[in-house]
Protein backbone atom coordinates (compact mmCIF):
# COMPACT_ATOMS: atom_id res chain seq x y z
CA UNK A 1 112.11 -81.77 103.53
CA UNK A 2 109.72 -79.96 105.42
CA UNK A 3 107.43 -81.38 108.35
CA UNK A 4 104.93 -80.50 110.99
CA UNK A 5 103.38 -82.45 113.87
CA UNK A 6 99.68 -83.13 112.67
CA UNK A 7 97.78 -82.51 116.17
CA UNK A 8 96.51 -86.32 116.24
CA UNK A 9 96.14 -88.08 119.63
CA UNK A 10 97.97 -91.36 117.73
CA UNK A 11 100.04 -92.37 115.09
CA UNK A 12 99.10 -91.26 111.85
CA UNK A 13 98.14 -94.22 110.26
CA UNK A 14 97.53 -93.48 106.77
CA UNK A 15 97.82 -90.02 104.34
CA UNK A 16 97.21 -90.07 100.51
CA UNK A 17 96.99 -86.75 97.89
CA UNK A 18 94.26 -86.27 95.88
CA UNK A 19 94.07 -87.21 92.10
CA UNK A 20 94.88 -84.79 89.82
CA UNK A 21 97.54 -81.77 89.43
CA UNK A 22 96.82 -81.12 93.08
CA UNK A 23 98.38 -79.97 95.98
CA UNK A 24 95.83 -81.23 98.94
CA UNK A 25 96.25 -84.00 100.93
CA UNK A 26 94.55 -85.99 103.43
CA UNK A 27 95.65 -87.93 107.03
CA UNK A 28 93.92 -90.04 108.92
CA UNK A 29 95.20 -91.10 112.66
CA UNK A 30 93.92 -93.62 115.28
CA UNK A 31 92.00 -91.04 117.50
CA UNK A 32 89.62 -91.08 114.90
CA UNK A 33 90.35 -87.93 112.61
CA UNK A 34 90.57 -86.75 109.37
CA UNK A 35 92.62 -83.85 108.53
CA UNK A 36 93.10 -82.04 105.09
CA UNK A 37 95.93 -79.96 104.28
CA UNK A 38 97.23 -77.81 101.20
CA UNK A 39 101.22 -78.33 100.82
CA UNK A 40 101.19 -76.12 97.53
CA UNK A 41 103.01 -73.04 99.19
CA UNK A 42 105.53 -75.23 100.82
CA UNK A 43 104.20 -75.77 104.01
CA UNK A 44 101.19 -77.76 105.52
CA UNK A 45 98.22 -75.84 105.62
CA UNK A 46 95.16 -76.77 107.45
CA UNK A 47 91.81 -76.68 105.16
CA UNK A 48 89.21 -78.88 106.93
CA UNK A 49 88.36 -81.72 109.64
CA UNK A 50 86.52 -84.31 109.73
CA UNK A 51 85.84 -86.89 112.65
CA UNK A 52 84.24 -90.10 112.61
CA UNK A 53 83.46 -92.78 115.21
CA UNK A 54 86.25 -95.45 114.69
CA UNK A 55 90.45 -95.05 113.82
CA UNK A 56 91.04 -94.34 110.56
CA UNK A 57 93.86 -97.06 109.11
CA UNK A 58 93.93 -96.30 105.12
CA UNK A 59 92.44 -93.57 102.88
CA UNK A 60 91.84 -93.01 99.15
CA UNK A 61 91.97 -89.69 97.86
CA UNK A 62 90.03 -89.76 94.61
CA UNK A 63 89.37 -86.12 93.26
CA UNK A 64 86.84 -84.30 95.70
CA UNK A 65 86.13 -87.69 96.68
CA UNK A 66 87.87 -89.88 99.68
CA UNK A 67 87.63 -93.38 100.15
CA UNK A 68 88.60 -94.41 104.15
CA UNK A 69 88.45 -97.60 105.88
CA UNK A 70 88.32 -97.89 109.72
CA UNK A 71 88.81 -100.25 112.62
CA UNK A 72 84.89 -100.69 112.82
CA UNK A 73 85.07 -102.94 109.66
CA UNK A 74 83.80 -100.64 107.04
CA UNK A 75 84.97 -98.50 103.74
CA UNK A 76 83.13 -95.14 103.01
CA UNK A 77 82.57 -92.88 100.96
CA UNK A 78 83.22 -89.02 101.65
CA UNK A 79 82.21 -86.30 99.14
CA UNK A 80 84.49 -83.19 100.02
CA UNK A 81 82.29 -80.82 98.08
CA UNK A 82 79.18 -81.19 100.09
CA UNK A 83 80.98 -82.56 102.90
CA UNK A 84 78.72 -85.85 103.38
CA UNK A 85 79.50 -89.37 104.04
CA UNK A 86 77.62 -90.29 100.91
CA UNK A 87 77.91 -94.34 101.32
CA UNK A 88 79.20 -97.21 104.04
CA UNK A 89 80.67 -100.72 102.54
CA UNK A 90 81.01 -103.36 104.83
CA UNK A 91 82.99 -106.20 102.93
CA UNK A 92 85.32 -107.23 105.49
CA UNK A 93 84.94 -109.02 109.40
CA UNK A 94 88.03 -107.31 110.71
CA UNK A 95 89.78 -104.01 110.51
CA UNK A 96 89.76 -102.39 106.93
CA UNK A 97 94.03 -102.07 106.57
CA UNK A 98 93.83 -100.29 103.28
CA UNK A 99 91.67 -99.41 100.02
CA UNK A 100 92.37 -98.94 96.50
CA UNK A 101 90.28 -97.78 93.60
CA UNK A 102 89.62 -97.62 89.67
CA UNK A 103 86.45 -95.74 88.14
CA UNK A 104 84.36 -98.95 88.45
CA UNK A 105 85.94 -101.15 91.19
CA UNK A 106 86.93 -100.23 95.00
CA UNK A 107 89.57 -102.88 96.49
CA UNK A 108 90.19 -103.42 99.96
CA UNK A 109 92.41 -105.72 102.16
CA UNK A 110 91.56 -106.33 106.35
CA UNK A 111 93.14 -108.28 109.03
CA UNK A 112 90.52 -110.92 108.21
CA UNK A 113 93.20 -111.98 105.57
CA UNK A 114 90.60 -110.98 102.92
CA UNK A 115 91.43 -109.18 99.90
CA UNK A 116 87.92 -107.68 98.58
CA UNK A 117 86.75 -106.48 94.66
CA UNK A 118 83.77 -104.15 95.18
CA UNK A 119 81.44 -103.56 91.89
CA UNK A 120 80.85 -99.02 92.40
CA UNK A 121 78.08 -99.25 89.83
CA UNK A 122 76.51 -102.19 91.47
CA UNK A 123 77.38 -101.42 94.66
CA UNK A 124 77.91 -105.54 95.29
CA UNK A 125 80.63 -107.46 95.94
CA UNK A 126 82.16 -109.21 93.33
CA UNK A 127 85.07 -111.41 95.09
CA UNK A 128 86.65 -112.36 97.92
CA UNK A 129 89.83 -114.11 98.20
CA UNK A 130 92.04 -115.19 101.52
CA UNK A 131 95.41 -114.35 101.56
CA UNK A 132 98.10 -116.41 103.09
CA UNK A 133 99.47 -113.77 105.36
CA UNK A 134 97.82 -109.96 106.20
CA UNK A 135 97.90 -107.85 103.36
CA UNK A 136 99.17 -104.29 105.04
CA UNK A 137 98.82 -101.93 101.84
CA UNK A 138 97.48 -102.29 98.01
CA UNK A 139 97.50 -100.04 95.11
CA UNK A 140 96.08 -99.75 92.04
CA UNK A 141 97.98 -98.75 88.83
CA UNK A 142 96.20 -99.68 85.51
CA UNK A 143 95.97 -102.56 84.33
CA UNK A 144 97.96 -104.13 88.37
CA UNK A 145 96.62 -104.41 91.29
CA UNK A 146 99.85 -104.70 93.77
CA UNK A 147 99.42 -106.09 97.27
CA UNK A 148 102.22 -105.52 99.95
CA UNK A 149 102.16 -107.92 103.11
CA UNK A 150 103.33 -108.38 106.36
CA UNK A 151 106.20 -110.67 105.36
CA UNK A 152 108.12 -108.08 103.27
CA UNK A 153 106.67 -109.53 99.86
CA UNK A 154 104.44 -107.45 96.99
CA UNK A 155 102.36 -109.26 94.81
CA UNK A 156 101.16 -108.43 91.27
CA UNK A 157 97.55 -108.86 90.31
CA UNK A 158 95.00 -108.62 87.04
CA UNK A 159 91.74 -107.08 87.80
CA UNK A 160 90.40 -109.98 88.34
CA UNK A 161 92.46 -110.85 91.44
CA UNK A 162 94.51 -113.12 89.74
CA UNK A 163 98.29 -113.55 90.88
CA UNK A 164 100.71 -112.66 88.11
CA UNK A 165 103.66 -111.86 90.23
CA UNK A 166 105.02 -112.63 94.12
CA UNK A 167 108.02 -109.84 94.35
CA UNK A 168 110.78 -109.76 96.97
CA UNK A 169 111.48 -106.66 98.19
CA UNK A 170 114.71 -107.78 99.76
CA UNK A 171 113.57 -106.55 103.09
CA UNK A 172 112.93 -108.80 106.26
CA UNK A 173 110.93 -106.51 108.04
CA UNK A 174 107.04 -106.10 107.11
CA UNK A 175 105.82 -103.43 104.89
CA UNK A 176 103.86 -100.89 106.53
CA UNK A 177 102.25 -98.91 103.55
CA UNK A 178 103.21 -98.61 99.51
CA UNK A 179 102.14 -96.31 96.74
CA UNK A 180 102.27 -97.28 93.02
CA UNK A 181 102.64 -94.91 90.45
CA UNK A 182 103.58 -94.94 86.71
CA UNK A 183 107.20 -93.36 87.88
CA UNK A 184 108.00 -95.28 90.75
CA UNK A 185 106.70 -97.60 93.44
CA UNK A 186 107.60 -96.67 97.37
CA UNK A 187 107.20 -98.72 100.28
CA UNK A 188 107.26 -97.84 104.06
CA UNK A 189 108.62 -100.66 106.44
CA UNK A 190 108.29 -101.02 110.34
CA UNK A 191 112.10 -100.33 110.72
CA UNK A 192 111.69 -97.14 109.58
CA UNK A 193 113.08 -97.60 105.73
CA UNK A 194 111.97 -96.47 102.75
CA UNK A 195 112.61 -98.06 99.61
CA UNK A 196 112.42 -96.33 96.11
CA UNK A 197 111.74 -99.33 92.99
CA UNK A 198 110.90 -99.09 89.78
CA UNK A 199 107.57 -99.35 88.54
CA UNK A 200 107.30 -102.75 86.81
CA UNK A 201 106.54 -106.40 87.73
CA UNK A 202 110.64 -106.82 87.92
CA UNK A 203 111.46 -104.16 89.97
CA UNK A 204 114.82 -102.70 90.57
CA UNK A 205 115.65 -100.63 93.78
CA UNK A 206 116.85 -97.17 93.36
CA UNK A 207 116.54 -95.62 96.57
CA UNK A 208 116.66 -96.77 100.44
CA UNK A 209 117.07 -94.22 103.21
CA UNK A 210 116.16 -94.20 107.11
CA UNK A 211 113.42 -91.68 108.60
CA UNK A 212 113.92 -90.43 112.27
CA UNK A 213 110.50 -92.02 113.31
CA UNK A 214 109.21 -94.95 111.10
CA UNK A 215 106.59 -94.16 108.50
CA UNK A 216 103.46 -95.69 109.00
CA UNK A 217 102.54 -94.55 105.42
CA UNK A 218 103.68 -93.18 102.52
CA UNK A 219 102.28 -91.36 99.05
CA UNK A 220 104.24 -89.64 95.87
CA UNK A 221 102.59 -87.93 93.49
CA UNK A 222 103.54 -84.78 90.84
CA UNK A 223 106.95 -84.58 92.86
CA UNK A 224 106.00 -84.47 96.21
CA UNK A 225 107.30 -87.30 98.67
CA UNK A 226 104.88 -87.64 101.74
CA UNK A 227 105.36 -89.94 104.97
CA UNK A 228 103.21 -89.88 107.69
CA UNK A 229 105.59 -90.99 111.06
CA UNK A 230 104.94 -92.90 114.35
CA UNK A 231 105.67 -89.69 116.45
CA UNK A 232 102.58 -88.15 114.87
CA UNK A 233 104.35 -86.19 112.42
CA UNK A 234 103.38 -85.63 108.62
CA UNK A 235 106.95 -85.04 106.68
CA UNK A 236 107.16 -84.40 102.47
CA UNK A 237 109.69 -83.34 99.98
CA UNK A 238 108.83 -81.49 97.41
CA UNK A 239 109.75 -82.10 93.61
CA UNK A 240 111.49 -85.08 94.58
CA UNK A 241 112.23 -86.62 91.15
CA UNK A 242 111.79 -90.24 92.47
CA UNK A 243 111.09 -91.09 88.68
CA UNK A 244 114.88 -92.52 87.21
């Protein structure tokens, strides 16, 4: 593994790689900051800032595109090529925890309880539902929308926000962040674990293994394994094969 402390003034609260056969990734911390970074050569390498006026808690990293949601309440819309917030959503009454996205939907889940369906083409909302406990992460993988929480549980949804699945992840603690990907699902939890299962709405764990300093959040993509830690640290592994 290789790591490097990120030069945020707070826990890094949420990192994500871009779509695509890439090799950039993006952090966000609580002192308000994005940072982008190229991990291609093997090492993190500082490409670009950006700084906003609230903490950043979750990011989407589209391709040249990045979805973030912030403490003030709102999801926006950054275009890396030109550099430009391009558009502000404000679905939520609370916090924005995290954000998901498809090529005609963006998802997003707050401490309001709320779990959000936002039409892109429309630019409305379409629904709103209240969750039973905080949702703390959600992904997107076509055609499921999964949903971590809180109390240690990931649920399985249709497009249409409908609940196909309530998973136990055999953990007591919460889960912090989780990625979803057609290899492998990972999830983060506050005690520091991560947990390696497979993909599908009866998952099977194939991995579990302690971090020094608990992982906030967590993305894998193409191989590479990346945590973002409470001692504002960014750590990845690359070509990990996560995928059994």
């Amino acid at each position: 593994s290789s790591g490097i402390n990120a030069e945020y003034g707070g826990w890094v609260w949420t990192l994500d790689q871009e779509d695509g056969k890439s090799s950039k990734i993006v952090s966000g911390s609580w002192d308000s900051n994005i940072h982008f970074y190229d991990i291609g050569r093997g090492s993190l390498e500082r490409i670009s800032d950006l700084s906003v006026h609230s903490a950043i808690l979750c990011t989407r990293y589209e391709k040249d595109f990045l979805l973030y949601g912030t403490y003030s309440k709102i999801v926006a819309g950054y275009d890396t090529r030109c550099k430009k917030v391009v558009y502000k959503i404000k679905n939520h009454t609370r916090p924005v925890l995290s954000v998901a996205s498809s090529p005609e939907y963006i998802w997003s889940s707050g401490e309001d309880n709320a779990l959000v369906c936002h039409d892109r083409r429309m630019n409305k909302l379409l629904k709103r539902i209240r969750m039973e406990r905080i949702s703390s992460s959600i992904a997107y993988s076509e055609p499921y929308l999964w949903v971590a929480g809180y109390d240690g549980f990931i649920k399985c949804f249709n497009q249409e926000m409908k609940t196909l699945k309530k998973i136990d992840s055999g953990h007591s603690q919460p889960i912090m962040d989780m990625t979803h990907t057609m290899g492998a699902t990972v999830t983060t939890f506050k005690d520091g674990v991560i947990k390696v299962f497979s993909p599908n709405i009866s998952p099977v764990c194939w991995n579990a293994f302690n971090l020094d300093s608990p992982a906030s959040c967590v993305d894998y993509k193409d191989g590479y394994l990346i945590a973002g830690c409470s001692d504002s640290s960014v750590v990845f592994w690359r070509n990990t094969n996560l995928d059994y």
